[in-house]
C-alpha atoms as a PDB file:
ATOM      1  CA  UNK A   1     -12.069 -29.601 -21.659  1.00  0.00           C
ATOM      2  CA  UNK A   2     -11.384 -29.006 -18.016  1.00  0.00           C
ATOM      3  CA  UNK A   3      -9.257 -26.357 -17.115  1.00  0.00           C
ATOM      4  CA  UNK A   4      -6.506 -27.455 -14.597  1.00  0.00           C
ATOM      5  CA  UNK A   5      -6.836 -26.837 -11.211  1.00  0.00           C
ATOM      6  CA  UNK A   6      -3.795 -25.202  -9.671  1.00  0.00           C
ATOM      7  CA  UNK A   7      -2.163 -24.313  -6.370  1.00  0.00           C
ATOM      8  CA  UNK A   8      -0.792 -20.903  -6.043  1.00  0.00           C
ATOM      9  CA  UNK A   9       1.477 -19.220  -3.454  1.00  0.00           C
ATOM     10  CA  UNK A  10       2.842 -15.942  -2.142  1.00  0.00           C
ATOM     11  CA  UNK A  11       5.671 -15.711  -0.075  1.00  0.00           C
ATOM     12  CA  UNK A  12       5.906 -12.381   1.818  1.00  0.00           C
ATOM     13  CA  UNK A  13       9.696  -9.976   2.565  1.00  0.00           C
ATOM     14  CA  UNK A  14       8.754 -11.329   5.885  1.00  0.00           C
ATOM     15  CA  UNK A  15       8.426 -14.968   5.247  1.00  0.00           C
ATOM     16  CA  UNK A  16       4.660 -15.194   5.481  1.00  0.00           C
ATOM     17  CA  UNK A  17       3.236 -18.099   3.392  1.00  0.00           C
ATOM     18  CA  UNK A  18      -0.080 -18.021   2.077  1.00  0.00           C
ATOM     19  CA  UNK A  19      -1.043 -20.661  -0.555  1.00  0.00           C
ATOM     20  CA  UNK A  20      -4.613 -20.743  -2.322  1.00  0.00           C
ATOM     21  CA  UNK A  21      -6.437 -23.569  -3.879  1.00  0.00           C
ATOM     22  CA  UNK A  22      -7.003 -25.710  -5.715  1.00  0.00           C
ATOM     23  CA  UNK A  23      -8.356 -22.879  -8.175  1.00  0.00           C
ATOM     24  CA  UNK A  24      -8.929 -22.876 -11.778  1.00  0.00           C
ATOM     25  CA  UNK A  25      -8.810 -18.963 -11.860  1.00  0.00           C
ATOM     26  CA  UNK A  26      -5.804 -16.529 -13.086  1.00  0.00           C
ATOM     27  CA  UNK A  27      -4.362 -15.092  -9.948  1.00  0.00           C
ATOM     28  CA  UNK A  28      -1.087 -13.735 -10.947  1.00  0.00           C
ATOM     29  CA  UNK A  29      -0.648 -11.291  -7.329  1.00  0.00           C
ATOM     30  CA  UNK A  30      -1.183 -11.568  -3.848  1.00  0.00           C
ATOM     31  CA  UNK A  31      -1.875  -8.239  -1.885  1.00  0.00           C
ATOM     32  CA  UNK A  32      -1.935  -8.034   1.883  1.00  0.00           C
ATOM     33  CA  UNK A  33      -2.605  -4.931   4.706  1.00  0.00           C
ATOM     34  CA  UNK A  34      -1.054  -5.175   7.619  1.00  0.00           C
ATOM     35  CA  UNK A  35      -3.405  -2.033  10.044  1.00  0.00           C
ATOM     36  CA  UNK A  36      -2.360  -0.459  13.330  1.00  0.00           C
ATOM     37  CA  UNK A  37      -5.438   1.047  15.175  1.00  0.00           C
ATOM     38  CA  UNK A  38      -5.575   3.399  17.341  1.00  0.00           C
ATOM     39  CA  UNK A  39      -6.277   1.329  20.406  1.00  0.00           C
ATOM     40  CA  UNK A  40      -2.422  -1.027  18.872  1.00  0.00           C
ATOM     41  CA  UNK A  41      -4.186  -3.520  18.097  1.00  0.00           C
ATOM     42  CA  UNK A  42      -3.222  -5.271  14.212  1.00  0.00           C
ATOM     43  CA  UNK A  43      -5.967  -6.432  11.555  1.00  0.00           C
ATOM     44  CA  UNK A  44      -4.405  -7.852   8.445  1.00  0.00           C
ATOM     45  CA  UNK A  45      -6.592  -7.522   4.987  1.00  0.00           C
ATOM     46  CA  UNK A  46      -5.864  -9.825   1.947  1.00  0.00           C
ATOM     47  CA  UNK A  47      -6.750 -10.503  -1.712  1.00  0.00           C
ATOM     48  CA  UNK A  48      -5.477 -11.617  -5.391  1.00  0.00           C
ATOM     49  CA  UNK A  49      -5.781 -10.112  -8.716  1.00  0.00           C
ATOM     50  CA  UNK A  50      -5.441 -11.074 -11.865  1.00  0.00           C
ATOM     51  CA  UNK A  51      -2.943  -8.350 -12.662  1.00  0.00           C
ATOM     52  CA  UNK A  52      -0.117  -6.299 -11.115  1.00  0.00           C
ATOM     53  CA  UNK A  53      -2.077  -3.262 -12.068  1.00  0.00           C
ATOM     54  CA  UNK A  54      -5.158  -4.658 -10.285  1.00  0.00           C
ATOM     55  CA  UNK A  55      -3.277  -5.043  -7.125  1.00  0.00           C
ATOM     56  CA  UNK A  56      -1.829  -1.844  -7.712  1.00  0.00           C
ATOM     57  CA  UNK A  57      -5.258   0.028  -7.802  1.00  0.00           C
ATOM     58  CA  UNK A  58      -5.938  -1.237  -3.989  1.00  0.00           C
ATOM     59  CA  UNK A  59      -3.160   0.830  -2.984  1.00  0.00           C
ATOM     60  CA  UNK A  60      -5.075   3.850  -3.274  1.00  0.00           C
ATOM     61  CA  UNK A  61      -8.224   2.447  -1.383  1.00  0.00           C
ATOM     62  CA  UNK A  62      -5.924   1.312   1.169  1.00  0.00           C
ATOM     63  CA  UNK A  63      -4.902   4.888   1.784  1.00  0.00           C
ATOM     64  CA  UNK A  64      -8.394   5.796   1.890  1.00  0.00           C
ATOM     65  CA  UNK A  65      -9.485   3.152   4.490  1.00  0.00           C
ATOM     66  CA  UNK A  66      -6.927   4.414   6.430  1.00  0.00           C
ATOM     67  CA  UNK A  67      -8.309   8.022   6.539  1.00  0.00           C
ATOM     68  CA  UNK A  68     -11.682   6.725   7.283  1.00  0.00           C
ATOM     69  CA  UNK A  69     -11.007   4.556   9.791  1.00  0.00           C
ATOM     70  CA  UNK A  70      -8.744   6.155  11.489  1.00  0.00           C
ATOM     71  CA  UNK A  71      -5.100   3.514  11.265  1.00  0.00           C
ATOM     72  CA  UNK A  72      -2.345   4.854  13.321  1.00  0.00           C
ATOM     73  CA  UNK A  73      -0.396   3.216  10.028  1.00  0.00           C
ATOM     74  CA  UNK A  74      -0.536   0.340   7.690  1.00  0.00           C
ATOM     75  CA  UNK A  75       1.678  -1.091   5.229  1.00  0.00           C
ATOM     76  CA  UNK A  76       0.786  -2.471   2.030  1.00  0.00           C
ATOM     77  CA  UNK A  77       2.634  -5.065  -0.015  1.00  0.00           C
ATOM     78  CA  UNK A  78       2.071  -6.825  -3.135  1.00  0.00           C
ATOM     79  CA  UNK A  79       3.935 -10.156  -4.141  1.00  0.00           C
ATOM     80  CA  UNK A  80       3.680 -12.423  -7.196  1.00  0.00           C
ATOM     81  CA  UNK A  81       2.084 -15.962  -6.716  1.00  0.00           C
ATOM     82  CA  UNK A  82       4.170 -19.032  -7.815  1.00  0.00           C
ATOM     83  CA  UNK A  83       2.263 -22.288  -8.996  1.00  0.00           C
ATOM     84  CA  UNK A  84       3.296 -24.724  -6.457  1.00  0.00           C
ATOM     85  CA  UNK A  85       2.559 -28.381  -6.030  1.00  0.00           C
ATOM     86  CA  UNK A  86       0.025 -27.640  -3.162  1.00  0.00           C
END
């Protein structure tokens, strides 16, 4: 039997929308880094997981990345995805 293709969708504190699919696979969190370099410039960096705890875990690399490449600061947030209609 097929497994049901889905749409899923974070919404960020700041109202960012991001919606993935159609996908058949068991995202349950959306994780996104928002970098300051040091010339001020932004890059963002996003995923899913298919746990809280998985998300979790790139919190620590995060920090690391930062160290290595030298981010005047970054902020890291996590959010649930919601099934959505698409």
């Amino acid at each position: 039997m097929a497994r049901k293709r889905r749409y899923l969708t974070a919404t960020l504190p700041d109202g960012y929308v991001k919606t993935i699919g159609p996908t058949t696979d068991a995202f349950t969190h959306y994780w996104r880094i928002v970098a300051v370099l040091e010339n001020g410039k932004t890059e963002v960096f996003w995923g899913h997981t298919r746990s809280l705890a998985e998300a979790k875990r790139k919190r620590t690399a995060t920090d690391e990345a930062s160290r290595m490449r030298g981010w005047k600061s970054h902020a890291f947030e996590i959010v649930e995805l919601v099934e959505t209609s698409g």
